[in-house]
Protein backbone atom coordinates (compact mmCIF):
# COMPACT_ATOMS: atom_id res chain seq x y z
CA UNK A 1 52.17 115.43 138.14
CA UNK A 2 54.97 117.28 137.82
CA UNK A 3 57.45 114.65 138.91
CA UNK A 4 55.49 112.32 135.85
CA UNK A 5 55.90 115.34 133.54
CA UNK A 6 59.54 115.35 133.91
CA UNK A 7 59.75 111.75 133.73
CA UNK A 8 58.62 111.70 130.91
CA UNK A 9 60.09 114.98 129.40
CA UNK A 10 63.66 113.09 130.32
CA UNK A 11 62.60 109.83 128.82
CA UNK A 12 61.74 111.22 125.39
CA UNK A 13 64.98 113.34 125.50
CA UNK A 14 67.36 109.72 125.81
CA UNK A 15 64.90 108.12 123.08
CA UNK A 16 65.53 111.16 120.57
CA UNK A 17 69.56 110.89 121.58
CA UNK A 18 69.90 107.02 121.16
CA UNK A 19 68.04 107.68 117.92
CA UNK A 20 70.55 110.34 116.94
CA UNK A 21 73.33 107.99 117.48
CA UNK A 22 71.57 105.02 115.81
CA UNK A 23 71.13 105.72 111.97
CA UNK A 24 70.02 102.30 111.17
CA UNK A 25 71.70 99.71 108.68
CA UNK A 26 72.62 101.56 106.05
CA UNK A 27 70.42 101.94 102.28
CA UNK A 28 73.15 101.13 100.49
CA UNK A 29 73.59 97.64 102.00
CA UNK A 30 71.68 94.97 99.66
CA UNK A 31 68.50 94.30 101.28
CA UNK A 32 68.83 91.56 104.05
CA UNK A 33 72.34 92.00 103.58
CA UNK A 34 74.61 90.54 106.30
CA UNK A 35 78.10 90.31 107.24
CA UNK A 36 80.10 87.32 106.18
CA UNK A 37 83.40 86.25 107.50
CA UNK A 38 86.07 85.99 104.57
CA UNK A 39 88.89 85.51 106.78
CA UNK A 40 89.94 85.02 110.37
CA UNK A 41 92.81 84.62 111.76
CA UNK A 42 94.80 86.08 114.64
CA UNK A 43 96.72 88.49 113.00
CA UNK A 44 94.90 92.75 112.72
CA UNK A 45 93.62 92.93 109.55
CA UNK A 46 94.52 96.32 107.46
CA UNK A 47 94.83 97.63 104.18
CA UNK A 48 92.72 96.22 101.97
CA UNK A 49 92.15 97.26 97.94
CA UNK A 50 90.88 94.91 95.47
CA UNK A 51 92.16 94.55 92.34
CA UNK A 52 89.90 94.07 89.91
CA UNK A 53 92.20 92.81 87.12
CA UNK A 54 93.11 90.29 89.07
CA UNK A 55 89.67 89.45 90.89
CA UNK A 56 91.55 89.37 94.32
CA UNK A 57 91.39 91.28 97.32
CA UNK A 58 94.42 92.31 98.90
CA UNK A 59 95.09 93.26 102.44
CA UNK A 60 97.85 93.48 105.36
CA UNK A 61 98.10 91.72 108.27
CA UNK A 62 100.19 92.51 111.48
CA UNK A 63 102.04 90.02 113.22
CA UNK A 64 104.43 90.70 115.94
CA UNK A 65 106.95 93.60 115.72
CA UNK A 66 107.99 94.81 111.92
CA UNK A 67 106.75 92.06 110.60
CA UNK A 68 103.48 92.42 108.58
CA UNK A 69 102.36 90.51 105.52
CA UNK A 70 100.57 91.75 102.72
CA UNK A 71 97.97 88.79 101.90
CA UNK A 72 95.71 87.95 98.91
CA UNK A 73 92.38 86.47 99.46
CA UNK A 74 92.08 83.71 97.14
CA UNK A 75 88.91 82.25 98.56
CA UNK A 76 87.10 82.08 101.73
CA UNK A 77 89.19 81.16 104.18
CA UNK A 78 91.81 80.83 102.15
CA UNK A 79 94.90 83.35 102.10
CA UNK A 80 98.47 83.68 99.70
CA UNK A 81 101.16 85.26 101.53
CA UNK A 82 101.85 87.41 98.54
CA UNK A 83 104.34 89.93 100.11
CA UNK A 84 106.50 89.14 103.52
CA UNK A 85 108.33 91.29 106.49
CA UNK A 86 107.31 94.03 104.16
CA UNK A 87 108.53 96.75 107.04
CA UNK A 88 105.44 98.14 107.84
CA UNK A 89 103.24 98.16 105.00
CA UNK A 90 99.72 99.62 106.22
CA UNK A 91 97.84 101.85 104.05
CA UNK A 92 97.02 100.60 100.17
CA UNK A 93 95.28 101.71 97.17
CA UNK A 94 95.63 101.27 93.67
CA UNK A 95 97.00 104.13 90.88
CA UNK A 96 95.68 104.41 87.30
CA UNK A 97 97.90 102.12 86.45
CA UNK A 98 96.16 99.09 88.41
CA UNK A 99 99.61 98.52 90.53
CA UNK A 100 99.26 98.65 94.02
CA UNK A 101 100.47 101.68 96.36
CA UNK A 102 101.50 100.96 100.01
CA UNK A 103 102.15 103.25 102.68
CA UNK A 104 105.22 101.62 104.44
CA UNK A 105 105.45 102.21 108.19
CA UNK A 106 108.83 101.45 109.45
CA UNK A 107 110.90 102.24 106.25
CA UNK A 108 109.34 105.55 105.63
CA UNK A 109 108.51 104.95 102.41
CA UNK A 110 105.68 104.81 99.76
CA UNK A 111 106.21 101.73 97.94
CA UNK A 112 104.13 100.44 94.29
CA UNK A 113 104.07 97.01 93.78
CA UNK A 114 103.01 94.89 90.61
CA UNK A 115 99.97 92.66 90.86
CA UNK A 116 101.20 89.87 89.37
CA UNK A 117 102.07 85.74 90.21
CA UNK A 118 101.85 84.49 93.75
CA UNK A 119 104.68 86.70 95.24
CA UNK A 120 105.68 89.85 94.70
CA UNK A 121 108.55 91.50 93.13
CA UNK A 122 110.59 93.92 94.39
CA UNK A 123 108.61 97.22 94.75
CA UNK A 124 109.18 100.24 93.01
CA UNK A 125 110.34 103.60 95.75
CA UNK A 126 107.73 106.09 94.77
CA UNK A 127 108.89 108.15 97.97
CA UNK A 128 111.66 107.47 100.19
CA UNK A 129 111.94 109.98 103.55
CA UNK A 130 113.64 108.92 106.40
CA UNK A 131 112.64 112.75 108.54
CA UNK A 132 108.90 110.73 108.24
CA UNK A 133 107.16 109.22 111.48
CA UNK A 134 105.83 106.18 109.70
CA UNK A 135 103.50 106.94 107.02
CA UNK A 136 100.34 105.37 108.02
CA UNK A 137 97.43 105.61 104.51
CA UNK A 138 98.19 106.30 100.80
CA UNK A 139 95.31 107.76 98.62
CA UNK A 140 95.23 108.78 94.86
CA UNK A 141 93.98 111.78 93.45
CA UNK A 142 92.35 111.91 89.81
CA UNK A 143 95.27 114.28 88.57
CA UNK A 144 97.57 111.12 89.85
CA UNK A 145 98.81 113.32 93.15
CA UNK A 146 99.42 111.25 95.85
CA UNK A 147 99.00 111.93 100.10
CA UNK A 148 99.66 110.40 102.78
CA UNK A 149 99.52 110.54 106.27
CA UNK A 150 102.58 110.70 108.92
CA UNK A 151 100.63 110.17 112.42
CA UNK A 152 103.10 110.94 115.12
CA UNK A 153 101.84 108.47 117.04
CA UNK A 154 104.70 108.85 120.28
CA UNK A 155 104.92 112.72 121.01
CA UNK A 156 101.87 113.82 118.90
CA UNK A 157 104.04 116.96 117.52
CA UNK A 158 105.13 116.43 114.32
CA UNK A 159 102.41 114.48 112.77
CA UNK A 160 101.26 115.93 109.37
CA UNK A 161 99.88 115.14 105.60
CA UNK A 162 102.44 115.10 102.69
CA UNK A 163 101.54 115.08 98.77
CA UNK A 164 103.94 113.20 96.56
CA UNK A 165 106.31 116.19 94.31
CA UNK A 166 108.82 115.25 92.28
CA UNK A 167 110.23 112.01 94.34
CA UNK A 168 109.41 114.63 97.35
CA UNK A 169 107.54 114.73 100.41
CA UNK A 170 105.50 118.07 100.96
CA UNK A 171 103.56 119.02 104.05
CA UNK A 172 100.01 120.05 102.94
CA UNK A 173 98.36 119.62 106.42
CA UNK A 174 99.79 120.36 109.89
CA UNK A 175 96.96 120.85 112.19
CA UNK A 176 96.05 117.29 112.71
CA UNK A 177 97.38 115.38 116.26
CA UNK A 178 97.24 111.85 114.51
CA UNK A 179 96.59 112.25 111.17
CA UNK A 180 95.11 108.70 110.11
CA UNK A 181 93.05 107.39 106.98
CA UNK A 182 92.24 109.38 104.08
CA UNK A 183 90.82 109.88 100.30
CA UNK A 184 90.05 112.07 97.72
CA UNK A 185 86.71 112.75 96.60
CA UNK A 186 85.83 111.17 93.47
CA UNK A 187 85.68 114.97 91.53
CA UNK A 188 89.29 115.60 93.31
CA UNK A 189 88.09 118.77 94.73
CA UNK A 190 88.13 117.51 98.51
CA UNK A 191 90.50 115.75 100.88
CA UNK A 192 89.13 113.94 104.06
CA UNK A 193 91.34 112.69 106.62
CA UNK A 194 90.43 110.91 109.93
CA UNK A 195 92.15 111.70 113.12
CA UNK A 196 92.75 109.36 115.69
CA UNK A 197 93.11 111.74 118.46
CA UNK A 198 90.49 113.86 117.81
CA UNK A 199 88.05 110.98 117.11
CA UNK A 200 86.78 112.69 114.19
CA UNK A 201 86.83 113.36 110.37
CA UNK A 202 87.77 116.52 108.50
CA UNK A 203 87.50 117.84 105.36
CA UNK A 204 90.08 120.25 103.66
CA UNK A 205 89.68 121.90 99.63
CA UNK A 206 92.33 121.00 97.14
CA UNK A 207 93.74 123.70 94.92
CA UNK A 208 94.67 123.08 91.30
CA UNK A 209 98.25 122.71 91.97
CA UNK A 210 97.48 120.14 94.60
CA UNK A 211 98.18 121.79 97.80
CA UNK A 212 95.36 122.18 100.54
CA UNK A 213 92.99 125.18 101.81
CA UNK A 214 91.68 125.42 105.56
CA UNK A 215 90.51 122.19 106.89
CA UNK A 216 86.91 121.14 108.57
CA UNK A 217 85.11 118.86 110.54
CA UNK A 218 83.64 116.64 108.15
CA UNK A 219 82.02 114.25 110.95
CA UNK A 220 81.57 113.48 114.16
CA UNK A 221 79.19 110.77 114.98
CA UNK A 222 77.15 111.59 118.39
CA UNK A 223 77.99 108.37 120.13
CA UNK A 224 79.46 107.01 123.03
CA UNK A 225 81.90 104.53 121.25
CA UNK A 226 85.30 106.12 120.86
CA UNK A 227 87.21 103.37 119.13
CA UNK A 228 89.48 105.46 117.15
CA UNK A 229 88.68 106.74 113.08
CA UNK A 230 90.73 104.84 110.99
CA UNK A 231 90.89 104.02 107.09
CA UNK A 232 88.03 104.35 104.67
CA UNK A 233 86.21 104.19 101.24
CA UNK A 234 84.05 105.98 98.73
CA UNK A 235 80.91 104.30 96.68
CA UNK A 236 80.15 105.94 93.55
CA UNK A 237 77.51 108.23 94.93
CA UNK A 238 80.12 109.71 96.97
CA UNK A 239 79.25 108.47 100.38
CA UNK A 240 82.05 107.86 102.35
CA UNK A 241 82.24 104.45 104.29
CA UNK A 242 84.37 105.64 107.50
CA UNK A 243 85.72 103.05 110.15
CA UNK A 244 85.94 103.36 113.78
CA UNK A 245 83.69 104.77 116.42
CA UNK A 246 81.28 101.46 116.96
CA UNK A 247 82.03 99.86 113.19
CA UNK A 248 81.79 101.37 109.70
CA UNK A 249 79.54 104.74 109.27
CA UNK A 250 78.00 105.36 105.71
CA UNK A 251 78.00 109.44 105.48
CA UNK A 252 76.87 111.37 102.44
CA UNK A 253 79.05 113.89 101.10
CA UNK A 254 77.21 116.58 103.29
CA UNK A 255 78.71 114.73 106.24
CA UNK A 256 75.13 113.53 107.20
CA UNK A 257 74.92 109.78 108.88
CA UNK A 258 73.21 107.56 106.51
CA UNK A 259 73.93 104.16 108.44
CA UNK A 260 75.67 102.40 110.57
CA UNK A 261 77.89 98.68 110.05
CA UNK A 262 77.88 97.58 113.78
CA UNK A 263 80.33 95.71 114.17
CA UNK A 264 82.19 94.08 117.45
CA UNK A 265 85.58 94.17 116.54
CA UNK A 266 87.53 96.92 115.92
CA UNK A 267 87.13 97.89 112.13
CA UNK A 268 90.36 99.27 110.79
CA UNK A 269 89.40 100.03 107.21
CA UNK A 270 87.05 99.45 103.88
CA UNK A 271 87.18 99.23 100.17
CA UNK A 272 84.44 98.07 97.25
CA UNK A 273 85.19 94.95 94.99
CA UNK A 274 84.20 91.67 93.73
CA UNK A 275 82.80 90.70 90.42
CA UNK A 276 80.53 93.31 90.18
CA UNK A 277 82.42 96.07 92.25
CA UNK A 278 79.16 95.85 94.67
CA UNK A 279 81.01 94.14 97.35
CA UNK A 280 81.90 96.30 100.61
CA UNK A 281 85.29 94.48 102.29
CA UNK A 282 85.55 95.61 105.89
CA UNK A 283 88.90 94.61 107.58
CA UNK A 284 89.53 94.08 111.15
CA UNK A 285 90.56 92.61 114.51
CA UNK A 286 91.06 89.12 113.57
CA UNK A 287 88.55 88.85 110.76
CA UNK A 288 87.86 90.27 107.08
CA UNK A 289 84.21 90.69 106.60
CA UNK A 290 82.03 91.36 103.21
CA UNK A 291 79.06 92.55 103.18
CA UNK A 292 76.83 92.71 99.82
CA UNK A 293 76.12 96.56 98.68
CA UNK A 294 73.51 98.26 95.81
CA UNK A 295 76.25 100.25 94.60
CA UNK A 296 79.93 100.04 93.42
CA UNK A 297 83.02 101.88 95.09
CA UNK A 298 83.81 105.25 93.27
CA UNK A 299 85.16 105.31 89.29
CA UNK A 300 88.64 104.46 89.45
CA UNK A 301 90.44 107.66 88.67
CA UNK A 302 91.90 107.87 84.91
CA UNK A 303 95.26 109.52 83.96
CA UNK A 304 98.63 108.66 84.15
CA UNK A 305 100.39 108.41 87.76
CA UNK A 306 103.02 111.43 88.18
């Protein structure tokens, strides 16, 4: 009896466990929603922000070495090399004016490019640092402040978050080993930023003049899969839509699990578009999935970019 009784006791304790680490699909997702292959091709996908002017998704791809394309998505299946050996560009988002901001790797740079014809023009240096690792995400705040994140991917000591001053680079966060993807919340008031080492997500306050309070954790998902956090989104409710650790995780804005995107290929990072801004664009090892949504990504921020 007592042999059954523990049994038993440990059976119920896995069930509750692999039910704490399985949310479900998440509510958001259109009902009988599933994901659909937009792309594939054996490049990893990165990157992507859709430009709703335009109607066009754009994302990065990462070929051998330096060289990296930034792609538009013209159709299914169907890509424009729209930007070429672009040194590293990872990291994108759009400013207030609608151009596109790109966090370039291997020049050290934050670059803004115009989204206009099939190729693009010479970008406009928004930041130029050469002391920088290789900034890694750019994100937008509704004041028009900019971050990013320097992961120090090699030694692991010097890896921080900057905010845009001035033409300037200043450190805002140094208590991150590999500082990763990150956004502001919708009402500016938060910053979350994923770290790769840690395998989690924080959460740090943002004072009025744009620097950052204590940082912390935001989310950490209690499952075995320990692919690392990487970029993300926001819908307009807030939720965040964080890649890595098994696929994409939908988490309210109390850090609470709200669903799950499995998904067998590493997921590098999100963002909302198409027609009707209730499109959820997941990009990856090898393939760019969509998946259909109930709600939009978060109001684009107004202003004018500093």
């Amino acid at each position: 009896m007592i042999r059954w009784a523990v049994t038993l006791l440990m059976g119920l304790m896995m069930v509750g466990m692999l039910a704490a680490q399985d949310p479900g699909f998440p509510p958001t997702a259109k009902p009988g929603a599933k994901l659909t292959v937009e792309y594939e091709a054996p490049y990893f996908f990165e990157g992507p922000t859709y430009d709703p002017a335009g109607k066009k998704l754009y994302f990065t791809a990462f070929g051998k070495g330096d060289d990296i394309q930034l792609l538009r998505l013209d159709a299914p299946g169907k890509v424009t090399v729209f930007a070429e050996k672009t040194k590293g560009v990872n990291g994108t988002c759009l400013d207030q004016s609608g151009k596109l901001l790109a966090a370039q790797a291997y020049g050290q740079k934050v670059l803004r490019y115009t989204l206009t014809g099939d190729r693009a023009s010479e970008p406009e240096v928004v930041l130029s640092e050469p002391t920088l690792n290789q900034p890694n995400d750019v994100c937008i705040a509704p004041n028009g402040t900019i971050y990013l994140t320097d992961p120090d991917f090699k030694a692991r000591k010097t890896s921080a978050v900057y905010r845009v001053q001035a033409g300037k680079a200043v450190k805002v966060i140094d208590d991150m080993p590999l500082p990763n993807g990150l956004k502001v919340s919708p009402d500016g008031k938060r910053l979350y930023v994923g770290d790769s080492h840690l395998k989690l997500w924080k959460v740090y306050p943002i004072h009025e003049d744009g620097s950052v309070g204590k940082g912390d954790v935001f989310f950490d998902p209690r499952n075995a899969d320990r692919r690392d956090p990487d970029g993300f989104t926001i819908d307009e409710q807030g939720n965040l839509y964080l890649s890595g650790r098994g696929g994409c995780w939908v988490v309210s804005p109390e850090g609470k699990a709200l669903g799950l995107i499995a998904i067998p290929e590493f997921c590098s990072n999100a963002t909302f578009g198409g027609p009707d801004g209730k499109t959820l664009y997941l990009t990856c090892d090898k393939k760019v999935y969509s998946l259909a949504m109930t709600v939009k990504g978060a109001v684009p921020v107004p202003a004018t970019p500093k």
